[in-house]
C-alpha atoms as a PDB file:
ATOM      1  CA  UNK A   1       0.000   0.000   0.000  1.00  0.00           C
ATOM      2  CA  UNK A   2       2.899   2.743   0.768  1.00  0.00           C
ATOM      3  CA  UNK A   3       4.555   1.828  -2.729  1.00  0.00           C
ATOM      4  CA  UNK A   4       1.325   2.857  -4.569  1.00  0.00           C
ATOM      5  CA  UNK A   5       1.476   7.093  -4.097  1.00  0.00           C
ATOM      6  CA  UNK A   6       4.841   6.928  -5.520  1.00  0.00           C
ATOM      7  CA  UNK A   7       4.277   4.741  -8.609  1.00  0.00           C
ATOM      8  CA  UNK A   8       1.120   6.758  -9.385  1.00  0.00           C
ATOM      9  CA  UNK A   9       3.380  10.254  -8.648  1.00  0.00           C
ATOM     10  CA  UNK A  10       6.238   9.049 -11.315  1.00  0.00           C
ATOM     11  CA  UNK A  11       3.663   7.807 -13.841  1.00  0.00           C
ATOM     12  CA  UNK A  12       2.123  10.932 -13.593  1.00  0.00           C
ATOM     13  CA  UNK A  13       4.937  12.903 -13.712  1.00  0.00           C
ATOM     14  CA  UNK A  14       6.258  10.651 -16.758  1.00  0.00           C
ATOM     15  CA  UNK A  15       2.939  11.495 -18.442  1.00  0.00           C
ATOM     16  CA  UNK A  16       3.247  14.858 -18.274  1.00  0.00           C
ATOM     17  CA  UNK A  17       6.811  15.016 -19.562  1.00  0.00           C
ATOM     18  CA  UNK A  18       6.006  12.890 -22.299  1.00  0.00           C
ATOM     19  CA  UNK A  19       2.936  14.915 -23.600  1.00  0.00           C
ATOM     20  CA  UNK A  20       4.800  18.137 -23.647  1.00  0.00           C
ATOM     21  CA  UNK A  21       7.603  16.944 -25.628  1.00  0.00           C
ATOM     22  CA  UNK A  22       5.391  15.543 -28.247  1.00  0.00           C
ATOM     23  CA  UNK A  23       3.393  18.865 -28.217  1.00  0.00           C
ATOM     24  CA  UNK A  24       7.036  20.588 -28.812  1.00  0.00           C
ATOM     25  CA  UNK A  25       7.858  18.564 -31.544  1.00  0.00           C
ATOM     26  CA  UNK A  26       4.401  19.576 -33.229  1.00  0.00           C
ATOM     27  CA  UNK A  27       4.549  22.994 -32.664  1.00  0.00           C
ATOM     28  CA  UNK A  28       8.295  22.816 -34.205  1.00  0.00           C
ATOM     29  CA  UNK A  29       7.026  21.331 -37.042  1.00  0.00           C
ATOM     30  CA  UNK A  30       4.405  23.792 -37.963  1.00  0.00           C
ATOM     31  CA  UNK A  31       7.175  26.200 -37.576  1.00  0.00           C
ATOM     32  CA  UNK A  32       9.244  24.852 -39.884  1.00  0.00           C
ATOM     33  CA  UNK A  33       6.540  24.495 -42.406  1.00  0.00           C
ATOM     34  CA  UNK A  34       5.539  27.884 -41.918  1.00  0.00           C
ATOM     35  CA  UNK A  35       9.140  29.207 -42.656  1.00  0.00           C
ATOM     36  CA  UNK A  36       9.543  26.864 -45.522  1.00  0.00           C
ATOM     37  CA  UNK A  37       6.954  28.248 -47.738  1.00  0.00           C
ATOM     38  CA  UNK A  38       6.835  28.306 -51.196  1.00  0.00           C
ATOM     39  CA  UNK A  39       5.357  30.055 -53.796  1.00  0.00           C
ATOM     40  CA  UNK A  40       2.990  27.714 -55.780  1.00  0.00           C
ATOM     41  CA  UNK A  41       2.157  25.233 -52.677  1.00  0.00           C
ATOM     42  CA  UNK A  42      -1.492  24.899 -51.902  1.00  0.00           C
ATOM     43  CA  UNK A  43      -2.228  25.423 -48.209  1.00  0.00           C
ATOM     44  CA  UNK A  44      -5.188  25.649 -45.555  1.00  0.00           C
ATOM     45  CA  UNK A  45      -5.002  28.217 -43.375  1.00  0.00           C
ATOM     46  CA  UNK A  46      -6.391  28.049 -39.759  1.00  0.00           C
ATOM     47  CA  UNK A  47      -9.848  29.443 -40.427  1.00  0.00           C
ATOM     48  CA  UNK A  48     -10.423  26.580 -43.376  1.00  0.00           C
ATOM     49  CA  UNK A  49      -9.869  28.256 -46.305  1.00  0.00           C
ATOM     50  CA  UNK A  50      -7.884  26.539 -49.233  1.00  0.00           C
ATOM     51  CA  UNK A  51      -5.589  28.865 -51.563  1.00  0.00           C
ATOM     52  CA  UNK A  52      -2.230  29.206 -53.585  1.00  0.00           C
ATOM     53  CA  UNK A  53       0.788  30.749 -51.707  1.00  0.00           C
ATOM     54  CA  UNK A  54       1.680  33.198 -54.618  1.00  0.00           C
ATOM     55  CA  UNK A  55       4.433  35.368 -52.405  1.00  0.00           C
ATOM     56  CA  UNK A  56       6.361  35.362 -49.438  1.00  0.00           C
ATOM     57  CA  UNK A  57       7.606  37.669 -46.995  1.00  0.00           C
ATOM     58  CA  UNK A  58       9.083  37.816 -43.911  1.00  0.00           C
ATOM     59  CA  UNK A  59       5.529  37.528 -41.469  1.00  0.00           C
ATOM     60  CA  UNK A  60       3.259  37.869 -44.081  1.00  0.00           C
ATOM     61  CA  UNK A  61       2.169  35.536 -47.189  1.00  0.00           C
ATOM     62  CA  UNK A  62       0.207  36.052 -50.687  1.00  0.00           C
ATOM     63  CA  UNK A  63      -2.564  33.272 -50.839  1.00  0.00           C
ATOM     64  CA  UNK A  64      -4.590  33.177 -54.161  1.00  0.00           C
ATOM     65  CA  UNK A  65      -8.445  32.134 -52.987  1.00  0.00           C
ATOM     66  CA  UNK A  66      -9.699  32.226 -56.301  1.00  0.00           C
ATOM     67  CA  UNK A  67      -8.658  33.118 -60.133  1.00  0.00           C
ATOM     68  CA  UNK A  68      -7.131  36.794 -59.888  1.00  0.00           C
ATOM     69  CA  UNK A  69      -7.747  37.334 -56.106  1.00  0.00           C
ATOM     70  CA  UNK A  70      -5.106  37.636 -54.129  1.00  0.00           C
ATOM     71  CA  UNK A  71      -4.943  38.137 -50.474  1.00  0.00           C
ATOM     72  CA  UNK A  72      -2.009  39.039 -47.563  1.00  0.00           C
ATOM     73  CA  UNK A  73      -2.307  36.658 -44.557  1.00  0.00           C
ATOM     74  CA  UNK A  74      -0.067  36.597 -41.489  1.00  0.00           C
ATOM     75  CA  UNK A  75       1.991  33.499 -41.932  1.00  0.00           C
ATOM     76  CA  UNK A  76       1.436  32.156 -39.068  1.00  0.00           C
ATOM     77  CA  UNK A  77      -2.619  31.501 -40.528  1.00  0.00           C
ATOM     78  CA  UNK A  78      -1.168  29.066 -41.943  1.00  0.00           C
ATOM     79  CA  UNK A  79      -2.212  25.756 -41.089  1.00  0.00           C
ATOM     80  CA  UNK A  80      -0.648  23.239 -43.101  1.00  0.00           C
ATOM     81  CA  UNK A  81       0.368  22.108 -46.608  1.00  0.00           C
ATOM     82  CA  UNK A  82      -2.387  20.249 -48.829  1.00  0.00           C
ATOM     83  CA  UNK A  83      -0.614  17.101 -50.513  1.00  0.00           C
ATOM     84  CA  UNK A  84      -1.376  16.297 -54.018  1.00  0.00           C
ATOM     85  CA  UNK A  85      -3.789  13.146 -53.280  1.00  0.00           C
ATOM     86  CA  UNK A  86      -5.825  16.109 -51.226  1.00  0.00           C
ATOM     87  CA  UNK A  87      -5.701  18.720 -53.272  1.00  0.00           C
ATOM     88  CA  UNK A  88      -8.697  17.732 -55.926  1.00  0.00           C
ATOM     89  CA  UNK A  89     -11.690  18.608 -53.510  1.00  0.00           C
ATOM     90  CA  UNK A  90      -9.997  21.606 -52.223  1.00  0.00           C
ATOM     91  CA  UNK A  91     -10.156  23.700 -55.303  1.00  0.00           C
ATOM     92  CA  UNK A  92     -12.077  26.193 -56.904  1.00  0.00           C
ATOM     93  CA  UNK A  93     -14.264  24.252 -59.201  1.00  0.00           C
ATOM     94  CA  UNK A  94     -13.771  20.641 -57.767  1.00  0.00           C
ATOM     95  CA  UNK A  95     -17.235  18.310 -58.048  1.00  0.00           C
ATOM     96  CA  UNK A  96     -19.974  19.349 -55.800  1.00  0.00           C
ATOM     97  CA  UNK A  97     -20.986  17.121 -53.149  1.00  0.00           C
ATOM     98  CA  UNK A  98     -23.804  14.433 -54.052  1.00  0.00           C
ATOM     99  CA  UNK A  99     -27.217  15.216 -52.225  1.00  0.00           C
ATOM    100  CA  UNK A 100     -28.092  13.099 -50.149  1.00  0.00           C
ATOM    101  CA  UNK A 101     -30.383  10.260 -51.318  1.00  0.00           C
ATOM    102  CA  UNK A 102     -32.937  10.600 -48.136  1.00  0.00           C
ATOM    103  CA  UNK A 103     -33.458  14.100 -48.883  1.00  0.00           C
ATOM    104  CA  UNK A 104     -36.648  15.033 -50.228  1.00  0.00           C
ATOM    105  CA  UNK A 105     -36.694  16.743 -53.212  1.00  0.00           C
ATOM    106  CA  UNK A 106     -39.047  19.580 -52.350  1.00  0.00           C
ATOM    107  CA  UNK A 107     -35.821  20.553 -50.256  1.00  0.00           C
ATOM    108  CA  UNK A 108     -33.869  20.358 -53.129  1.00  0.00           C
ATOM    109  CA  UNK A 109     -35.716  22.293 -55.732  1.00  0.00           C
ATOM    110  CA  UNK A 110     -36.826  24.754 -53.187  1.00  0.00           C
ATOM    111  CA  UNK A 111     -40.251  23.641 -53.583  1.00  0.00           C
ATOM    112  CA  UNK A 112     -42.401  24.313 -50.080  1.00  0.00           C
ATOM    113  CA  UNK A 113     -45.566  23.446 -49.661  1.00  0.00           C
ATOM    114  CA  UNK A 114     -46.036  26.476 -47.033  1.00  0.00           C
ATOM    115  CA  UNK A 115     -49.090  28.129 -47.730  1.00  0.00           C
ATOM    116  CA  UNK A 116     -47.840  32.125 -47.175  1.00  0.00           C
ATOM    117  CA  UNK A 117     -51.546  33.700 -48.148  1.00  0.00           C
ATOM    118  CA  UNK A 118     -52.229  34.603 -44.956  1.00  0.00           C
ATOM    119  CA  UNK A 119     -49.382  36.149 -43.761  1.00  0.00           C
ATOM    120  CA  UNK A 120     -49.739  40.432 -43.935  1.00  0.00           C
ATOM    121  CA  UNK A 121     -48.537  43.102 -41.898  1.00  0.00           C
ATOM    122  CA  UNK A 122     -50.269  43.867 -39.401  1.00  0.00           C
ATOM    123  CA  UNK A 123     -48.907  44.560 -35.974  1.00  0.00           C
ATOM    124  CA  UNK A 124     -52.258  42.675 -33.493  1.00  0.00           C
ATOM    125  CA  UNK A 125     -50.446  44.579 -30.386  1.00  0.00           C
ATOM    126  CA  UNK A 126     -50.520  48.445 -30.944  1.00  0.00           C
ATOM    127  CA  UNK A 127     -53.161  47.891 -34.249  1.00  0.00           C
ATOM    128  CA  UNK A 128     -50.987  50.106 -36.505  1.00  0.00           C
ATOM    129  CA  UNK A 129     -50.464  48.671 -39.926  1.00  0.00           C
ATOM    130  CA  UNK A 130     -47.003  48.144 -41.197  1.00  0.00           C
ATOM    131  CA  UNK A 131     -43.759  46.775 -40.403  1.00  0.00           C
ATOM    132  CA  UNK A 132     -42.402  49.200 -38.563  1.00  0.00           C
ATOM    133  CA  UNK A 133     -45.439  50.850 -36.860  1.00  0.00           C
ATOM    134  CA  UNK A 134     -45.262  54.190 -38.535  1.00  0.00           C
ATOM    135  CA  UNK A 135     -48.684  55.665 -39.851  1.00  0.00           C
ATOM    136  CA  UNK A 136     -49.455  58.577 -41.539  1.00  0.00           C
ATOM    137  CA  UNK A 137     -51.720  60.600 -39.203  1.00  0.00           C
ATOM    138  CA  UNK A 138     -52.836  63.808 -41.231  1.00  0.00           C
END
């Protein structure tokens, strides 16, 4: 019984050690990706968004989000390098995504069978017409 505190206190301890020197070694290697950039690699930045690295500076990069548009990022939005066998859904123009077959299709053609005729304006509370509850009282 007196060995188990100090077993669970080193595995512990061990654990911790461990997990920050794996988080380290991440945080190096985004890093080094960052401050490897080229112009020409496709990237994802941090907020999702899939573009062209067309320049780069010292804390700043170029990303092309579409044809023509060009944007200046802090490099450090960027999140990590899309690889080839990744790269065909990410770009501007890539296959839609198939509906999905349990979907009715009165959601997909916009169809609704939401009978609006007897919707209007009126305001029942203050019995002003209108929106807003502005009337013309001349």
């Amino acid at each position: 019984m007196e060995l188990i505190f100090p077993i669970v206190l080193v595995l512990l301890v061990a654990f911790m050690i461990f997990s920050v020197r794996r988080q380290k070694k991440a945080v190096s290697a985004v890093q080094d990706m960052q401050d490897n950039l080229q112009p020409g690699a496709r990237v994802q930045t941090t907020s999702g968004l899939f573009a062209t690295v067309v320049f780069v500076a010292d804390g700043v990069v170029d990303l092309e989000i579409a044809p023509g548009v060009v944007t200046r990022w802090n490099k450090l939005a960027v999140r990590e390098i899309v690889h080839p066998e990744d790269v065909d859904g990410s770009y501007v123009g890539a296959e839609p995504a198939k509906a999905i077959p349990d979907t009715p299709a009165s959601l997909i053609d916009g169809d609704d069978d939401v009978d609006r005729s007897d919707a209007d304006d009126t305001d029942s509370s203050d019995g002003q017409s209108g929106s807003n509850g502005n009337t013309d009282k001349s």
